[in-house]
Every structure is written in C-alpha cells, then in structure tokens.
C-alpha atoms as a PDB file:
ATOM      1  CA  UNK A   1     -14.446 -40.103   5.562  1.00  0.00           C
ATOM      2  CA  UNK A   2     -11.546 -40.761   7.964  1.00  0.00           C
ATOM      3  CA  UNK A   3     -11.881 -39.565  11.392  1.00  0.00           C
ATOM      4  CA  UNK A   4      -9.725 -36.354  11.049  1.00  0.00           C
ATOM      5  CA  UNK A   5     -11.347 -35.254   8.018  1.00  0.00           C
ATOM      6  CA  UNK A   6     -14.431 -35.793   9.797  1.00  0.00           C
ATOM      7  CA  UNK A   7     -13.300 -33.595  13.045  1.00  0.00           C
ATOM      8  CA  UNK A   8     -11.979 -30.836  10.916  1.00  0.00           C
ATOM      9  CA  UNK A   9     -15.584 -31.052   9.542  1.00  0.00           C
ATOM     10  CA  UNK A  10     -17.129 -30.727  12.561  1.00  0.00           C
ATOM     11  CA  UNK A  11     -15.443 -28.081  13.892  1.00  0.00           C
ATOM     12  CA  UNK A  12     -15.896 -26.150  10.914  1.00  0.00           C
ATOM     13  CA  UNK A  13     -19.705 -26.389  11.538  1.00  0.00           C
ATOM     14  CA  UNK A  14     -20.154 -23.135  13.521  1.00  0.00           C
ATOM     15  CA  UNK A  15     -18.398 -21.417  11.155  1.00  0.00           C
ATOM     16  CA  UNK A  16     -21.125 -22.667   8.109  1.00  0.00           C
ATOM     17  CA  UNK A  17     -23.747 -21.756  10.297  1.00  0.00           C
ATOM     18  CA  UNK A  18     -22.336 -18.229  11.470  1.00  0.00           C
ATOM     19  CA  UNK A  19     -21.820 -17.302   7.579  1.00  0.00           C
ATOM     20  CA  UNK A  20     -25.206 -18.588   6.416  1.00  0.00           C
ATOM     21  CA  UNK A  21     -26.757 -16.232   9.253  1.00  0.00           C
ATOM     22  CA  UNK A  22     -24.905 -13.900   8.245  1.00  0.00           C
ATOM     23  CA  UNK A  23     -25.708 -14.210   4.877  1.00  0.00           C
ATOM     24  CA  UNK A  24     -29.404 -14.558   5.309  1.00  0.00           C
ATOM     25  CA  UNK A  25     -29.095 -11.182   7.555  1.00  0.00           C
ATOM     26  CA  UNK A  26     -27.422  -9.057   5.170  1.00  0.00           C
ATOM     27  CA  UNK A  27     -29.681 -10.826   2.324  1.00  0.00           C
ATOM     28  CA  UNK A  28     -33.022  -9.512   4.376  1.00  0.00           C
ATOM     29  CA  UNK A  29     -31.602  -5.911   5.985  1.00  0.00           C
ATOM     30  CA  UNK A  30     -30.039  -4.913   2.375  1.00  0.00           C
ATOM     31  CA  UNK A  31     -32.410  -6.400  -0.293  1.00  0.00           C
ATOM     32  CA  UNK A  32     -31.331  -8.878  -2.647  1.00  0.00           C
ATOM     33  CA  UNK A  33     -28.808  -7.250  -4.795  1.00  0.00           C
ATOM     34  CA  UNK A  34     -26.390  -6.943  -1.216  1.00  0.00           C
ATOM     35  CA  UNK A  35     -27.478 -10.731  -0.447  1.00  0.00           C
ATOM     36  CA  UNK A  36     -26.774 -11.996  -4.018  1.00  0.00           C
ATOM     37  CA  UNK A  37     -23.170 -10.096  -3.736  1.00  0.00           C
ATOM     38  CA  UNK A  38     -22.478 -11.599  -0.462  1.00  0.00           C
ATOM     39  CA  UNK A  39     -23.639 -15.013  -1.699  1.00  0.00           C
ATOM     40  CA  UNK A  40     -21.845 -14.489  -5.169  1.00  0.00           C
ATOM     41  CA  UNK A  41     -18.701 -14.687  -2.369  1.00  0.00           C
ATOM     42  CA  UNK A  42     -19.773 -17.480  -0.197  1.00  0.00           C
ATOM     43  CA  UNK A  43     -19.399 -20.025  -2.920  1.00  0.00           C
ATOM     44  CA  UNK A  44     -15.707 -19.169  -3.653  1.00  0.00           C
ATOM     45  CA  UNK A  45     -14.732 -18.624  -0.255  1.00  0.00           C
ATOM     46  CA  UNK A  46     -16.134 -22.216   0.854  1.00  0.00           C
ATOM     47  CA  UNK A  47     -13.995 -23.682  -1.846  1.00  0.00           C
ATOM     48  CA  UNK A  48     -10.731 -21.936  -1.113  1.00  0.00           C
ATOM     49  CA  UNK A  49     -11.625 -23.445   2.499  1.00  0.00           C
ATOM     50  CA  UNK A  50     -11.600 -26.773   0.892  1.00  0.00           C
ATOM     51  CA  UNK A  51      -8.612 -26.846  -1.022  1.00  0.00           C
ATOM     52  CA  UNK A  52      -7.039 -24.941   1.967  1.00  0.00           C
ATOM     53  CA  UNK A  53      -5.886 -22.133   0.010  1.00  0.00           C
ATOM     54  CA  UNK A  54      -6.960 -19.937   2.788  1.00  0.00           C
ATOM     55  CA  UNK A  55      -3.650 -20.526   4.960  1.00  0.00           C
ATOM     56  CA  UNK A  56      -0.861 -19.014   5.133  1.00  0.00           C
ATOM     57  CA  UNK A  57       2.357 -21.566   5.965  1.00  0.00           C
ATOM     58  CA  UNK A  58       5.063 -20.072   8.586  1.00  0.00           C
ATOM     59  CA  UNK A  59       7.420 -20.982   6.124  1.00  0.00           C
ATOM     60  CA  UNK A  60       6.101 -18.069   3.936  1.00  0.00           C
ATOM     61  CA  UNK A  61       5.102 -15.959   6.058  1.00  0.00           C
ATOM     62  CA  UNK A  62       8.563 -16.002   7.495  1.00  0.00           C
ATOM     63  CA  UNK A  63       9.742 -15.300   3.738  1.00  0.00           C
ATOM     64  CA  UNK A  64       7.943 -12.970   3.269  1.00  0.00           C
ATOM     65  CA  UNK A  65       8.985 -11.104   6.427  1.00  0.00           C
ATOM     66  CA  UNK A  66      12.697 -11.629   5.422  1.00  0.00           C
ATOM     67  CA  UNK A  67      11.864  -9.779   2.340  1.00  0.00           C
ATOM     68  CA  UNK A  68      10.312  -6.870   4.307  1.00  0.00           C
ATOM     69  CA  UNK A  69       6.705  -7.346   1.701  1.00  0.00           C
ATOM     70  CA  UNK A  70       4.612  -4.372   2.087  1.00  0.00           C
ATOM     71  CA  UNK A  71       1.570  -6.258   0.455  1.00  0.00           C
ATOM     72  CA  UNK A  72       1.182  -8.232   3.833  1.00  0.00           C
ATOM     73  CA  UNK A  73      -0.415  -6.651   7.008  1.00  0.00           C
ATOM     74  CA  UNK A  74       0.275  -9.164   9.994  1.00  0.00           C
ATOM     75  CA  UNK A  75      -2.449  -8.731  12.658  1.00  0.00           C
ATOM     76  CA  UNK A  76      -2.365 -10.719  15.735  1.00  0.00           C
ATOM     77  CA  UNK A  77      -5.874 -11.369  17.216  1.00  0.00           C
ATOM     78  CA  UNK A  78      -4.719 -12.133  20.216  1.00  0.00           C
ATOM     79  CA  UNK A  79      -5.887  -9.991  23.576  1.00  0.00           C
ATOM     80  CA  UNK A  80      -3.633  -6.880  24.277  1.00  0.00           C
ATOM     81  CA  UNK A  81      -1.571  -8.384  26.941  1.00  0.00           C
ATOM     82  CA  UNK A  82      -1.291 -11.948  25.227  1.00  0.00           C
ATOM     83  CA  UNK A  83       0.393  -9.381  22.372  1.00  0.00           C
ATOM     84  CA  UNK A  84       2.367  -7.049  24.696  1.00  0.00           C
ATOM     85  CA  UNK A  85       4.160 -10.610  26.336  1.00  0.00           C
ATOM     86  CA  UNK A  86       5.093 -11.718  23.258  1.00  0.00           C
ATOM     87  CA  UNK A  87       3.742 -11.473  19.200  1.00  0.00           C
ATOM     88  CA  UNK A  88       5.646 -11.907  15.925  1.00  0.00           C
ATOM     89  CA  UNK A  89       8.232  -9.008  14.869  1.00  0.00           C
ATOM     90  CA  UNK A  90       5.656  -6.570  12.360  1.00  0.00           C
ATOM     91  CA  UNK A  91       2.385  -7.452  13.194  1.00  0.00           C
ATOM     92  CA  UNK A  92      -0.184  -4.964  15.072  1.00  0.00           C
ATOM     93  CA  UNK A  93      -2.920  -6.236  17.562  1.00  0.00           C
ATOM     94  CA  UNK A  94      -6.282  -6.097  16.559  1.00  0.00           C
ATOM     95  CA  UNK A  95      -8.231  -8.536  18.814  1.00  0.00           C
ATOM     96  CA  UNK A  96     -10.802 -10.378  17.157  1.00  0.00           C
ATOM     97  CA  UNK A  97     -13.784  -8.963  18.948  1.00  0.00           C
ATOM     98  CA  UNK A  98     -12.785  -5.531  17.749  1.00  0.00           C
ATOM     99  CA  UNK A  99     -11.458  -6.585  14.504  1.00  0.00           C
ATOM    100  CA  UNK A 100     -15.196  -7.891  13.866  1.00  0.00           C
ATOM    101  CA  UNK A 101     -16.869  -4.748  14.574  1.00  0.00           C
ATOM    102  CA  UNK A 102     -17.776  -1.667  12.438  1.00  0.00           C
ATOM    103  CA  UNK A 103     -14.835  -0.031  13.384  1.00  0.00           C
ATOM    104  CA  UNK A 104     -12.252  -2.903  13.434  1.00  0.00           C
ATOM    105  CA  UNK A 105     -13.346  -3.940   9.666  1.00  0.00           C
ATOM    106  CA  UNK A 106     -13.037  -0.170   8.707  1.00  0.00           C
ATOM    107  CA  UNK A 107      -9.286  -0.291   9.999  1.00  0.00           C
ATOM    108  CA  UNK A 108      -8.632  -2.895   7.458  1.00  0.00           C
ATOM    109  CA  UNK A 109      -6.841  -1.808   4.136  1.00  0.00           C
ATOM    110  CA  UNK A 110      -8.308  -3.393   0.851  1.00  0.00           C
ATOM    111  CA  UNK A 111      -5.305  -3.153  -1.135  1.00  0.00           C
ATOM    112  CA  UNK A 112      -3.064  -5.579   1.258  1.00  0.00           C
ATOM    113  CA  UNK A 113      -3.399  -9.244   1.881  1.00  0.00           C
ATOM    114  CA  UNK A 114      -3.796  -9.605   5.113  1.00  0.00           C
ATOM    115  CA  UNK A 115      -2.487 -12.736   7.593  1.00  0.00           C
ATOM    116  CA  UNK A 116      -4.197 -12.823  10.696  1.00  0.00           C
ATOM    117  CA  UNK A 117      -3.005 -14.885  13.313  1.00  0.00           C
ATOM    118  CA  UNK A 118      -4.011 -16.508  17.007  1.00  0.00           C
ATOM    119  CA  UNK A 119      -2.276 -18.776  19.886  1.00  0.00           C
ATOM    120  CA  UNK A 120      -4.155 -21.413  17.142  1.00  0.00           C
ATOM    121  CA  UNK A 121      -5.070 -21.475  13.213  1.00  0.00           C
ATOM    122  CA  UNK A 122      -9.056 -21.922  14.093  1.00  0.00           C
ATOM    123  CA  UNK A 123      -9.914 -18.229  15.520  1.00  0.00           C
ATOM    124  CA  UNK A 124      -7.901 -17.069  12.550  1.00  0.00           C
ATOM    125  CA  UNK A 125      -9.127 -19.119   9.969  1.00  0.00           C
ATOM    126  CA  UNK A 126     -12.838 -18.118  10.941  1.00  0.00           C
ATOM    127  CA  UNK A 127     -12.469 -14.939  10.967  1.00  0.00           C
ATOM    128  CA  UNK A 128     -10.173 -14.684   7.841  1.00  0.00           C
ATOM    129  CA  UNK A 129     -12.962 -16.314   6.054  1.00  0.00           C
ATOM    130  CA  UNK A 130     -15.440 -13.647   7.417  1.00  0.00           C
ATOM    131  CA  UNK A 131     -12.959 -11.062   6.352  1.00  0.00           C
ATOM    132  CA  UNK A 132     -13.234 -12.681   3.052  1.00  0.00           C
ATOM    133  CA  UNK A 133     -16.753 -12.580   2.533  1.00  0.00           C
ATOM    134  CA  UNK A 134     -16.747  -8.745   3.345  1.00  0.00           C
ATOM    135  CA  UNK A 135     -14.013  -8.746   0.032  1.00  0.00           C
ATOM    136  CA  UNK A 136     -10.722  -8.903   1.815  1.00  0.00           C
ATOM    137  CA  UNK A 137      -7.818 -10.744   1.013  1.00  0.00           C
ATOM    138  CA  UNK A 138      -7.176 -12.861   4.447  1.00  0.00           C
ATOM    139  CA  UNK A 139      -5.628 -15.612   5.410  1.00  0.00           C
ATOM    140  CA  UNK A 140      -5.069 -17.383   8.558  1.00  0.00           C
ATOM    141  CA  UNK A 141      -1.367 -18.369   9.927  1.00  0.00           C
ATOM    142  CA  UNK A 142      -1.520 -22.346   9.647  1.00  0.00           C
ATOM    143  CA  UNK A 143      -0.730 -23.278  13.249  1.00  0.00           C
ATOM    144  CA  UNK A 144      -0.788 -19.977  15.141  1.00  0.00           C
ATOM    145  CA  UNK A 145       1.875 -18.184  17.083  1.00  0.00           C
ATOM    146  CA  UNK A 146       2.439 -21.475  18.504  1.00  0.00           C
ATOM    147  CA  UNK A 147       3.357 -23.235  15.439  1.00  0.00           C
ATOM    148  CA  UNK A 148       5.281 -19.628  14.332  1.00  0.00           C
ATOM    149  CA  UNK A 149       7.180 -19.881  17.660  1.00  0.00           C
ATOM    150  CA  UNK A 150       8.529 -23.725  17.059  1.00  0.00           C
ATOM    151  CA  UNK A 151       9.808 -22.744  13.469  1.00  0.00           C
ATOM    152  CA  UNK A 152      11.052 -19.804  14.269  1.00  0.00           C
ATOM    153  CA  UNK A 153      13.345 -20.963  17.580  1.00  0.00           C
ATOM    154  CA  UNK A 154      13.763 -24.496  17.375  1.00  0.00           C
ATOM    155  CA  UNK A 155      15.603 -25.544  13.635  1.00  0.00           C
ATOM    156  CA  UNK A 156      16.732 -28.511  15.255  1.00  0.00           C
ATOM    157  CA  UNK A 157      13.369 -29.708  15.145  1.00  0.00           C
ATOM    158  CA  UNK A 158      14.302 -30.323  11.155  1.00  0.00           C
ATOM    159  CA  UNK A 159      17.245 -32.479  11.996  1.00  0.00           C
ATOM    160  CA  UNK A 160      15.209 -35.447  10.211  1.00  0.00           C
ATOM    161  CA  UNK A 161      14.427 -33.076   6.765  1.00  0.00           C
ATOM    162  CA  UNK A 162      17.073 -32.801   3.924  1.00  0.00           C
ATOM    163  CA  UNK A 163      19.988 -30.842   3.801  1.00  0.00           C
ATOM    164  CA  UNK A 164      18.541 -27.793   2.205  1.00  0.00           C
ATOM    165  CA  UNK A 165      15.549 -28.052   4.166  1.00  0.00           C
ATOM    166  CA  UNK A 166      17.741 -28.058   7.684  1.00  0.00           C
ATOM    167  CA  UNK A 167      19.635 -25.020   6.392  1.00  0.00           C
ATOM    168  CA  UNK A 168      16.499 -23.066   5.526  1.00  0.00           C
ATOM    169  CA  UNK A 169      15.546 -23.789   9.154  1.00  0.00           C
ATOM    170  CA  UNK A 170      18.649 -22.625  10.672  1.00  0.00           C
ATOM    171  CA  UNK A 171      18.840 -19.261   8.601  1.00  0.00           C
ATOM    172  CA  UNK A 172      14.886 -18.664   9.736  1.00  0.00           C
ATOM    173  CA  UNK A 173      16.178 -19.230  13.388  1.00  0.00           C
ATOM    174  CA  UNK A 174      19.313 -16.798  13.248  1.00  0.00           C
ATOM    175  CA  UNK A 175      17.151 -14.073  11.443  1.00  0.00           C
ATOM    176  CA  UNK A 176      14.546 -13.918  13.920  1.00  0.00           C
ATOM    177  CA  UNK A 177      16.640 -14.465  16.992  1.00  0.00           C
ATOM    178  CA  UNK A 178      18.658 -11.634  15.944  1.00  0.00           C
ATOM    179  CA  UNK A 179      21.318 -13.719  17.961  1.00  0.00           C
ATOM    180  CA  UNK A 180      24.152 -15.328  15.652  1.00  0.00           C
ATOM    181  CA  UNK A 181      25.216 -17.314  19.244  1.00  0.00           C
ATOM    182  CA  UNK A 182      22.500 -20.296  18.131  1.00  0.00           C
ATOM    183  CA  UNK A 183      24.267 -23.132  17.007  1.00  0.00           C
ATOM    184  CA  UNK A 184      25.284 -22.436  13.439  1.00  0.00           C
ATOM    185  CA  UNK A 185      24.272 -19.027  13.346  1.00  0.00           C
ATOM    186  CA  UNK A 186      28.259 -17.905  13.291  1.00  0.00           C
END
C-alpha cells in the first residue's frame, strides 16, 4: 500500500468507526429488522467509497449547473457566514451540525440527488456517506468550494490540457463570472 493510499485510509478511519456505532445503535434501539436494513446499506455504501463513486467532479457539477438540472440539490455545509461571504450560485446552506440532526435530515428531499459540499471534500464526503446510509442519494463535491473556486475562475490553470479541454475551461469561467471581460470571454 503506497503512502497516500494508506493516509486516505487513515483518515477514513473515524468515519468506519462513526458508521459501525451507528449501526450497532440503530441495530440495538430498533430491533434487528431496522439494523439488518441499515447494514443491508453499509455494505454498498463502503464499496461506492472504494471505487469513489461517491464524488461528485466540479467538472459536472458545473455541467450540470449550466443545464439548470432540477434532480440536483446543492447544499453547502459550510457555517452561515462562511456561506453569506461567498458559496456557489444555487446551493442553500445547511451546516453540517444541523444537516445531521432530526430536523436537518427531515429537510432533505428523497427524490433528488443531492451534492453536498465544504471549504474541503472530507466533511462532505462523511457526511454524504451518512446521508447514504439513511437512503439518500449524496455525494460529496471532490475538492470543496476550494477546488470549485480554482475551476471556476482560473481556466488558465488548463493552459497545459488539450485544446478542447482549455476551451471547456474558458466557457466554465465566462459562465460563472457572468463577466465576458475575462480573457476570451468576448
């Protein structure tokens, strides 16, 4: 195992044990029909955490925002004012210790994937894969606002990628800017 592997591992850890808590919780408060569903879950979700299916890349998400999709719900779980100075055009703030509550999960609509979001991809990622256990569709942004903000403002940044790829880039840049002034954007 190579060392990054082995750090992504590692910090992965607290999110194992926080699930197998949970799981053992909800196995012993419910009975074992409510533990067996939630395990019946764990074993998928762990393995779309493996084959990383349980990101979301900027690249799509800005896509998908291009094409206005109504199946997404962006939430930022970022604190109020971290939102209020700044956040990505469409999404609504639901900070993560309220979107883990009763009442935060009960906000959450079942019939919309959802793409949740953080100045990083690791408070995302663990609680998309809590969302997922409870039988939502969520992912986590791969890289965070952070990441969203490079793609979305600096295109130069692909001046080593193809042709089509550096074009992409710039189009992403002009549609979010709103400004046609950036270079190329005319």
């Amino acid at each position: 195992m190579n060392t990054f592997n082995y750090l992504k591992t590692i910090r992965l850890l607290p999110l194992g044990l926080a699930i197998l808590m949970l799981a053992g919780t909800q196995a012993c408060t419910q009975g074992g029909d409510a533990g067996s569903r939630f395990g019946d879950r764990l074993e998928p979700v762990a393995q779309a955490i493996v084959r990383g299916e349980d990101r979301f890349q900027v690249s799509d998400l800005a896509q998908a925002l291009i094409k206005d999709r109504a199946d997404l719900l962006l939430l930022d779980l970022r604190p109020g004012d971290a939102f209020a100075a700044e956040h990505i055009d469409g999404a609504e703030n639901l900070p993560l210790e309220r979107l883990l509550s009763q009442a935060g999960l009960a906000e959450l609509p079942s019939d919309r994937r959802l793409v949740l979001y953080a100045e990083t991809t690791a408070p995302a990622a663990q609680a998309a894969a809590l969302l997922r256990l409870a039988g939502l569709d969520a992912y986590a942004l791969e890289g965070g606002s952070r990441h969203w903000l490079d793609y979305t403002t600096t295109p130069q940044a692909a001046a080593d990628a193809d042709p089509q790829t550096r074009a992409e880039r710039q189009a992403v840049a002009c549609f979010f800017s709103g400004d046609p002034v950036i270079t190329g954007c005319d």
